[in-house]
Protein backbone atom coordinates (compact mmCIF):
# COMPACT_ATOMS: atom_id res chain seq x y z
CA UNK A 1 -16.48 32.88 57.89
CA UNK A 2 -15.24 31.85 54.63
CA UNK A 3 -11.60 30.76 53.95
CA UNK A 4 -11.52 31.39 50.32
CA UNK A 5 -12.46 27.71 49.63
CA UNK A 6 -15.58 28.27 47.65
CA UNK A 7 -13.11 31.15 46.10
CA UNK A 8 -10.57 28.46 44.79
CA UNK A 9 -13.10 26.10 44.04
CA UNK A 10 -14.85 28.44 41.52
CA UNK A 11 -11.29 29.27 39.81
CA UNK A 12 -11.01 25.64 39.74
CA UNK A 13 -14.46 25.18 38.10
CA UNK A 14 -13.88 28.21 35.69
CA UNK A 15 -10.15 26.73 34.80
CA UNK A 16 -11.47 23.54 34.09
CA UNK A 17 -14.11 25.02 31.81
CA UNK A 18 -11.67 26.92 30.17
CA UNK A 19 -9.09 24.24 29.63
CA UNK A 20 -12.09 22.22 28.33
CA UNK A 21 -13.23 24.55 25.48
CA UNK A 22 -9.05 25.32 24.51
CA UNK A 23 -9.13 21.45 24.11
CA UNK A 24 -12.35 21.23 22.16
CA UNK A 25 -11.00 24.40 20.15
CA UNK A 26 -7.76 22.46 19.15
CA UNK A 27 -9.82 19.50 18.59
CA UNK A 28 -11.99 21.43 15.96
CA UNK A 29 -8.69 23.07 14.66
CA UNK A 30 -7.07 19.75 14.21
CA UNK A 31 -10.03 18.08 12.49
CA UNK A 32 -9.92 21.62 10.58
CA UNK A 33 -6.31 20.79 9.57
CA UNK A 34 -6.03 17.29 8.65
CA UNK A 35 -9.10 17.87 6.50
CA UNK A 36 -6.99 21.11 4.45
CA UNK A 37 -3.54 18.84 4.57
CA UNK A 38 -5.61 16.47 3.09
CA UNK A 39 -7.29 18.69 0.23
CA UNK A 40 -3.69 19.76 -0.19
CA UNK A 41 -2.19 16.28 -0.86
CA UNK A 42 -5.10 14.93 -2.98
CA UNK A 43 -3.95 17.94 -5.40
CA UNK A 44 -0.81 17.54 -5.94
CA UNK A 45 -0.99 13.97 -5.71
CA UNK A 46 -3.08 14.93 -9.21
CA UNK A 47 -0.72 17.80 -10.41
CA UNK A 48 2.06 15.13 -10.21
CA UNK A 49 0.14 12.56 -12.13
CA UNK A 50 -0.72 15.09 -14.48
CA UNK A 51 2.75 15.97 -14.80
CA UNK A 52 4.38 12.73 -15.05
CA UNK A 53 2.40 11.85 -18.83
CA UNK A 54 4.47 15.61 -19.87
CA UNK A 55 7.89 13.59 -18.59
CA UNK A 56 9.60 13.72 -22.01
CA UNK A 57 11.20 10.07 -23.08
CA UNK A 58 8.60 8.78 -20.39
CA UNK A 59 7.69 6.14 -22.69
CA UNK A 60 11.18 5.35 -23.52
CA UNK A 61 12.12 4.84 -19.72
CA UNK A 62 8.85 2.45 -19.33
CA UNK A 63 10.52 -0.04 -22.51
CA UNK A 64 13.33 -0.07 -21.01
CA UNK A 65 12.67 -0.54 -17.26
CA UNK A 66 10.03 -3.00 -19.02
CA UNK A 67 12.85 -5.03 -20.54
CA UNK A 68 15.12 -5.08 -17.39
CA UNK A 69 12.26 -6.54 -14.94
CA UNK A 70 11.60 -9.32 -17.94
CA UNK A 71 15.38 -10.36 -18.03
CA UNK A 72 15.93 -10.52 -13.78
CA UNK A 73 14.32 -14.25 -13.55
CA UNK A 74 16.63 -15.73 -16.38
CA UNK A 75 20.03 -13.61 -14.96
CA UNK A 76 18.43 -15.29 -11.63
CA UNK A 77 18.41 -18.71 -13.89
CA UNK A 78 14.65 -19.17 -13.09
CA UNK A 79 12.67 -21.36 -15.57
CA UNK A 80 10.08 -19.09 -17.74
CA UNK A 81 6.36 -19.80 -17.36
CA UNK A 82 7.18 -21.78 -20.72
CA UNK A 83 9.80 -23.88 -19.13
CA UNK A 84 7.33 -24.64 -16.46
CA UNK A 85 4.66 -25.45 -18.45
CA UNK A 86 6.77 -27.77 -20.93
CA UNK A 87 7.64 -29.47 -18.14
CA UNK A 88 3.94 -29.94 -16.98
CA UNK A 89 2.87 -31.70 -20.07
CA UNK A 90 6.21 -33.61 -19.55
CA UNK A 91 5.07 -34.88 -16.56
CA UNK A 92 1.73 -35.56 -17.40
CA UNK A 93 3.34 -37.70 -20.34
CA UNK A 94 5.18 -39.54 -18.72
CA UNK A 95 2.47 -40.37 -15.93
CA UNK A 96 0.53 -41.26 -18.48
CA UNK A 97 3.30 -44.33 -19.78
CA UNK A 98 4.20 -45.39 -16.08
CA UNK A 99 0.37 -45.84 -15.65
CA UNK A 100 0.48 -47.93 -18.96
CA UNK A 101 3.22 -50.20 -17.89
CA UNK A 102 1.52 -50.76 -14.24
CA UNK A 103 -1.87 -52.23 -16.07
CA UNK A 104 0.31 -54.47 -18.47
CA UNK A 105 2.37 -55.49 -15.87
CA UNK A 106 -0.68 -55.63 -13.35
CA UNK A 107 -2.64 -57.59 -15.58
């Protein structure tokens, strides 16, 4: 006699199945999804860019946020790349009379 245990294990097997292709399913949808949300933010990612050249006094703003980023390093009191570099050849200058005096004094 049977106790219903081939019963439940077939409504086992048939959830599982099921359970199986709803997860497939979602994975497909998901795939499906991230591929459209992409699509969608590629666009207006180029709508905005697009729409940012239209900006009027766009150019204006650029100058002038230009012209603030040059002037943080000397509000900062940072030497310019000139600074630096006059103070290279400086160097090398004066290198080049210590290494004078050594040989006079050397020889």
């Amino acid at each position: 006699m049977d106790d219903g245990k081939g019963y439940i294990k077939d409504i086992k097997t048939d959830t599982r199945k099921k359970v199986d292709s709803y997860f497939e399913n979602g994975k497909e949808l998901l795939q499906k999804v991230e591929k459209d949300a992409r699509l969608i933010v590629e666009d207006l990612l180029e709508t905005g860019k697009k729409s940012i050249d239209k900006i009027p006094g766009k150019k204006s703003i650029e100058i002038n946020l230009e012209k603030r980023v040059k002037s943080i390093p000397s509000r900062l009191n940072l030497p310019s790349k000139k600074d630096i570099e006059n103070l290279n050849q400086s160097m090398k200058a004066l290198n080049r009379k210590v290494e004078t005096l050594n040989s006079q004094y050397a020889a």
